[in-house]
Protein backbone atom coordinates (compact mmCIF):
# COMPACT_ATOMS: atom_id res chain seq x y z
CA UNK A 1 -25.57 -48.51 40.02
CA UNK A 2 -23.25 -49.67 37.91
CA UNK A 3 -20.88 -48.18 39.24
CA UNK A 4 -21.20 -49.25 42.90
CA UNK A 5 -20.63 -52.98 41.25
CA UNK A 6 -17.58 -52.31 39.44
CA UNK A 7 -16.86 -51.18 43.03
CA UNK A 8 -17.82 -54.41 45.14
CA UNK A 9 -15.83 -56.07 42.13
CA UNK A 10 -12.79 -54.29 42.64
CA UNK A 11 -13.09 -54.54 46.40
CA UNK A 12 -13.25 -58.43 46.40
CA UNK A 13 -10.13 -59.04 44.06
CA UNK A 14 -7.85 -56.76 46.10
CA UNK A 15 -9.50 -58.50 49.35
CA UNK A 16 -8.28 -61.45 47.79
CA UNK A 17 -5.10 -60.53 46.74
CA UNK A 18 -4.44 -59.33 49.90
CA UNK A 19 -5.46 -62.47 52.00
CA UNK A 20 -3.19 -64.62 49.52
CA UNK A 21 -0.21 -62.64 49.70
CA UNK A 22 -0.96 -62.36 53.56
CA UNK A 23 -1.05 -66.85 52.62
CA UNK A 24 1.86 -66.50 51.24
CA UNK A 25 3.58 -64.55 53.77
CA UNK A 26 2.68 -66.87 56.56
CA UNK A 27 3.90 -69.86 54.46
CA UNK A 28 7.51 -68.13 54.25
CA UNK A 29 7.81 -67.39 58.00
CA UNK A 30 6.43 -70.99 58.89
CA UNK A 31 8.91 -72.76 56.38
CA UNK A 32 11.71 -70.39 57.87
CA UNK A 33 11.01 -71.10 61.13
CA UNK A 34 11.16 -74.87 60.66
CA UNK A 35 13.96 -74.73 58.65
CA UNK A 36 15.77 -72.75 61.63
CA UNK A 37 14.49 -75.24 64.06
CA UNK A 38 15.84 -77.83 62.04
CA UNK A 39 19.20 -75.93 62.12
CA UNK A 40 19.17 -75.75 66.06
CA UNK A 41 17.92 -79.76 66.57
CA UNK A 42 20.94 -80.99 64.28
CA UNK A 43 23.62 -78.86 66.44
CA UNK A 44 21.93 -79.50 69.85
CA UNK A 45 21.71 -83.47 68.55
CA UNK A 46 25.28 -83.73 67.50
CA UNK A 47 26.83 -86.18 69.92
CA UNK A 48 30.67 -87.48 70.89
CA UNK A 49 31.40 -91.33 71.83
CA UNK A 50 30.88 -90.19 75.78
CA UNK A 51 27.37 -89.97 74.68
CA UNK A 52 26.92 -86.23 75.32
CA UNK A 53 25.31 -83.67 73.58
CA UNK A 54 27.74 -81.36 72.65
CA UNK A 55 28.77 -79.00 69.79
CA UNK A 56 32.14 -78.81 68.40
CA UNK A 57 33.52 -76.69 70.74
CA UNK A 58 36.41 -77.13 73.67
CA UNK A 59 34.65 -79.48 76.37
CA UNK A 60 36.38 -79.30 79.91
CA UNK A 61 35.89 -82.41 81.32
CA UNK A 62 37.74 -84.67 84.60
CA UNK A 63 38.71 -88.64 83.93
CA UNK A 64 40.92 -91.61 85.13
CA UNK A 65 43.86 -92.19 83.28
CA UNK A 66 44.24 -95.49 81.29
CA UNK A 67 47.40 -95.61 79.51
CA UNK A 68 49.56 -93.66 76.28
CA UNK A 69 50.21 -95.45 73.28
CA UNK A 70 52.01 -93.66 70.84
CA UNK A 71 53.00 -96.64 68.20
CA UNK A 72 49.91 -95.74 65.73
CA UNK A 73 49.09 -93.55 63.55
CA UNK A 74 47.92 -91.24 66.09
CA UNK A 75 49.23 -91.34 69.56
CA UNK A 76 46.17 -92.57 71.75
CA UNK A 77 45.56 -91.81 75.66
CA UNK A 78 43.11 -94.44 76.94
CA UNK A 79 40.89 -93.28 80.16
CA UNK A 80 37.99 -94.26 81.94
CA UNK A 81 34.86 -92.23 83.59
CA UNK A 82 31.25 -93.63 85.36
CA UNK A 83 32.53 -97.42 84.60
CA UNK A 84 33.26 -96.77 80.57
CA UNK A 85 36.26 -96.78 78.67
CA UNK A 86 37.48 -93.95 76.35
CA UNK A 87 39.90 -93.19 73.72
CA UNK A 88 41.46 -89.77 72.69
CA UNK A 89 44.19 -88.83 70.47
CA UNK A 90 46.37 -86.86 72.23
CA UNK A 91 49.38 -85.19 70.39
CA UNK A 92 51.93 -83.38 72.44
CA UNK A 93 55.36 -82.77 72.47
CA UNK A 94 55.65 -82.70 76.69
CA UNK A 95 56.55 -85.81 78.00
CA UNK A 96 53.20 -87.66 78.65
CA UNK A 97 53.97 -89.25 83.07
CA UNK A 98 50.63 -89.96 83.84
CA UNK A 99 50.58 -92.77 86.26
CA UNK A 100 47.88 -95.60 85.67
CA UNK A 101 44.78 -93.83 88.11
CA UNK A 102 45.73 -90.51 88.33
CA UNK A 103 42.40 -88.14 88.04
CA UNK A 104 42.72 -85.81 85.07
CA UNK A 105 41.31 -82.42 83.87
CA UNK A 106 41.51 -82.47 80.33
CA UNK A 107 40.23 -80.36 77.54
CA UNK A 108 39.06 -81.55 73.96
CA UNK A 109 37.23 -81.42 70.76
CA UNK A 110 35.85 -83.21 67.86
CA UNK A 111 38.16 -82.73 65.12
CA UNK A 112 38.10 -84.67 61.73
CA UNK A 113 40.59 -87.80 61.18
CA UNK A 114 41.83 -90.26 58.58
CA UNK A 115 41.39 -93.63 59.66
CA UNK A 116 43.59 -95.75 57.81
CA UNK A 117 42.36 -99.59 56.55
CA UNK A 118 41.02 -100.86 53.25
CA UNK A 119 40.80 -97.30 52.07
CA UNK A 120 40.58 -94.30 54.34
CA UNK A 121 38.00 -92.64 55.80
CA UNK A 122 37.22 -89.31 57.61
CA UNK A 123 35.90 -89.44 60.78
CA UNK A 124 34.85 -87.31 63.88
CA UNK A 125 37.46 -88.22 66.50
CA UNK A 126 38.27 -86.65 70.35
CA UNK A 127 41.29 -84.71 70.51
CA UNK A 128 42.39 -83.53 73.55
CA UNK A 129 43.67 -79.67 73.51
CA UNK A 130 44.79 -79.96 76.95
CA UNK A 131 45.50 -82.66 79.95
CA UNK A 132 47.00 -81.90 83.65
CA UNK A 133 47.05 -84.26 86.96
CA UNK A 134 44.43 -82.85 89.36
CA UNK A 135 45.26 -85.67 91.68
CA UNK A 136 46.99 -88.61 92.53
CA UNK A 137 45.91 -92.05 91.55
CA UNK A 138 46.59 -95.50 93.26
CA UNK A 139 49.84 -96.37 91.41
CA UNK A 140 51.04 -92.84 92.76
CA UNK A 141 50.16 -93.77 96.11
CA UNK A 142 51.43 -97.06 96.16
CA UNK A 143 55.28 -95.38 94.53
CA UNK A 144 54.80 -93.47 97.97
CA UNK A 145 54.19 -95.99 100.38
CA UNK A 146 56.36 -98.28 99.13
CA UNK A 147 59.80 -97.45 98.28
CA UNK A 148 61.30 -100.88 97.46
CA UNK A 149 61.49 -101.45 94.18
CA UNK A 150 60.21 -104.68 92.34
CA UNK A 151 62.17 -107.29 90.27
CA UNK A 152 61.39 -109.25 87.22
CA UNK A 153 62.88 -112.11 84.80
CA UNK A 154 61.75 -112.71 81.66
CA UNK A 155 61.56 -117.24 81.72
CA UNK A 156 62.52 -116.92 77.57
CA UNK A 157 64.91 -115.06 75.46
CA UNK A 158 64.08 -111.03 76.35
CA UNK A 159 62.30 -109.69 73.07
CA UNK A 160 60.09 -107.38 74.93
CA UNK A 161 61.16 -103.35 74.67
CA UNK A 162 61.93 -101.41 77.57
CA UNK A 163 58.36 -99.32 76.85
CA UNK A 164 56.50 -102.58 77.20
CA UNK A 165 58.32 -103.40 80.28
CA UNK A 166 57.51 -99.95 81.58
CA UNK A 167 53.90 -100.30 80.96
CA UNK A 168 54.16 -104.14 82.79
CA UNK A 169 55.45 -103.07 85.69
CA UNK A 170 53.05 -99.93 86.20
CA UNK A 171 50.38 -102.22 85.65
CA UNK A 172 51.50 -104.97 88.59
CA UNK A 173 51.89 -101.55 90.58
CA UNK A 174 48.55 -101.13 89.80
CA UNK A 175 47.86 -104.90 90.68
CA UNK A 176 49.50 -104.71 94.12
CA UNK A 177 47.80 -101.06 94.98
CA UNK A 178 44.18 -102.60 94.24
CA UNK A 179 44.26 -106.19 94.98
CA UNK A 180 42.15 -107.90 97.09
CA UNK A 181 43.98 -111.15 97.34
CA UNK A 182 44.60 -111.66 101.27
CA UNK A 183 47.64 -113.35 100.60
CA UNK A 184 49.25 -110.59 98.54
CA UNK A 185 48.19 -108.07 100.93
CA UNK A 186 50.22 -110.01 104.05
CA UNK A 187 53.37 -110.06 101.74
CA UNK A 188 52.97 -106.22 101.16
CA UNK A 189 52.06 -105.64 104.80
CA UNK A 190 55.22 -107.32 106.07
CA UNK A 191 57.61 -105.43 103.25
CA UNK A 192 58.63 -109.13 101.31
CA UNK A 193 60.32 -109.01 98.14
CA UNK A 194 58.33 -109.22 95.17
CA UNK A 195 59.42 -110.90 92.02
CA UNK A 196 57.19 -111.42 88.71
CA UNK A 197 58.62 -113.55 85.70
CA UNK A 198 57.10 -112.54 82.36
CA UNK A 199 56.39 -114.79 79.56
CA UNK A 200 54.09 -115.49 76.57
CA UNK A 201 51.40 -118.25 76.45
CA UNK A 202 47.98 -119.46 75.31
CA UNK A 203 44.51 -120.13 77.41
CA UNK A 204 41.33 -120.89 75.60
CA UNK A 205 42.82 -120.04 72.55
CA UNK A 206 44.00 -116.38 72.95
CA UNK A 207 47.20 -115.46 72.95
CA UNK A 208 48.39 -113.15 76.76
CA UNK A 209 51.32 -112.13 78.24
CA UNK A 210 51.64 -114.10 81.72
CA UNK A 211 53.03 -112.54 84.72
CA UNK A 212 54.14 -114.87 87.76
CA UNK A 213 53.54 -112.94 90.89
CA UNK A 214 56.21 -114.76 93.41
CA UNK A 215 58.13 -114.05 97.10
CA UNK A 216 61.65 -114.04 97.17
CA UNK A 217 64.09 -115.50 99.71
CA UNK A 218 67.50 -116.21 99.54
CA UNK A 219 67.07 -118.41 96.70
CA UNK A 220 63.52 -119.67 96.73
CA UNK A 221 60.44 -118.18 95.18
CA UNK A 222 57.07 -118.70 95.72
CA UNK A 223 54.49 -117.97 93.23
CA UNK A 224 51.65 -115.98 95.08
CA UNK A 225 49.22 -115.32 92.24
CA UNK A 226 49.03 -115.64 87.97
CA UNK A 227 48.09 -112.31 86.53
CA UNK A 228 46.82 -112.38 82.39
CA UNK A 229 47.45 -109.64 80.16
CA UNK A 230 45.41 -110.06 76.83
CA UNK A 231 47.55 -109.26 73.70
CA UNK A 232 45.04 -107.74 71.62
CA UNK A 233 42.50 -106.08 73.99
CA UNK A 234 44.95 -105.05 76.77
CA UNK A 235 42.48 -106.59 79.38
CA UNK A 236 43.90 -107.20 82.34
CA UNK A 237 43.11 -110.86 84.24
CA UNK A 238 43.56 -112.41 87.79
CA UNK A 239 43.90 -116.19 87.75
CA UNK A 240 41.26 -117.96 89.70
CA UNK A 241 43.47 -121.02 90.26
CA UNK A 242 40.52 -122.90 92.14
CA UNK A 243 37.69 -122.71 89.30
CA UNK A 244 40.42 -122.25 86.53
CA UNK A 245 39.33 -119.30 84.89
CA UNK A 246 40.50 -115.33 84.76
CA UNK A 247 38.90 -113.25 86.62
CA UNK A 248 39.11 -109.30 84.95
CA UNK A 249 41.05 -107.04 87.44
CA UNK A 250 39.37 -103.46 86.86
């Protein structure tokens, strides 16, 4: 008898050791598990400023070409997709002839960055591995249709640099290839010659560069339409001469 209880004694304290190792086990392989999971929802929740999930990995992807800047600290290309504006460094040693419009293929990544400003800082910035013309854009188009070239004066002393005055006249090529003004449209329709002037000024207290959009013959000119370029934000502006206001040109 007594010793069927030592027994049932020893029986129930290995039972129990048994069910709280077996606890203990399950308590390992649950915390595990979530601390996996948690491993896979951080990756699969890391996100870019196109708002897409993606890891840091090469991401193939097609846009419309902006513009290059490469007077920073990091040369910038500037591009535009589903109505939104992006930025990407972009640092190559090829000559960089995009045309304003042109559809790109480009490949990038999230790579770390210093930003420089009161004290730098490392950030998670797009740089693009790889870039290529998959077709041409309206700027392209508009170089094909129309062969004559335009002209321009400057109405003060000429401090602008031949870059900027690059990047103007692109961007009345991109003007003229998009507009909807009627009266432009006859002028380009019946080959004129186009003239723009190009000066600084103020309206409402911002500071643009102004471009006067003008028909030339013989010795006359005709100003046809006022077109805005914002200084600091690069927005680009039609001038609603009726209602007195700028009108964005996208």
């Amino acid at each position: 008898m007594k010793n069927l209880i030592i027994n049932g004694y020893l029986s129930l304290i290995l039972g129990g050791s048994l069910l709280s190792c077996q606890q203990v086990t399950e308590q390992k392989q649950t915390k595990s598990s979530e601390l996996e999971k948690s491993k896979v929802d951080k990756t699969d929740t890391a996100q870019n400023i196109a708002g897409q999930n993606k890891t840091v990995k090469i991401v193939t992807d097609t846009v419309t070409f902006v513009e290059y800047d490469d007077n920073g600290d990091y040369p910038l290309l500037f591009a535009k997709k589903g109505g939104k504006r992006f930025t990407y460094i972009y640092n190559t040693d090829k000559d960089v002839d995009f045309l304003r419009d042109d559809q790109l293929l480009i490949k990038w990544k999230l790579d770390s960055t210093w930003i420089a400003g009161e004290g730098e800082k490392l950030e998670m910035r797009p740089w693009i591995t790889e870039a290529k013309k998959i077709k041409d854009g309206s700027v392209a188009n508009y170089r094909k249709q129309h062969k004559k070239p335009l002209k321009y004066w400057t109405a003060e002393k000429d401090g602008y640099s031949d870059t900027f005055k690059d990047y103007l006249y692109t961007l009345v090529e991109y003007y003229l290839a998009n507009t909807k003004n009627e009266l432009v449209k006859l002028n380009l329709k019946s080959n004129a010659n186009l003239v723009y002037s190009i000066e600084d000024g103020q309206k409402n207290g911002r500071s643009y560069t102004i471009l006067g959009l003008s028909t030339e013959f013989e010795d006359h000119s005709s100003i046809i339409v006022w077109l805005y370029l914002d200084n600091e934000t690069r927005r680009f502006y039609e001038y609603d001469l009726a209602n007195d206001k700028l009108v964005e040109f996208k």
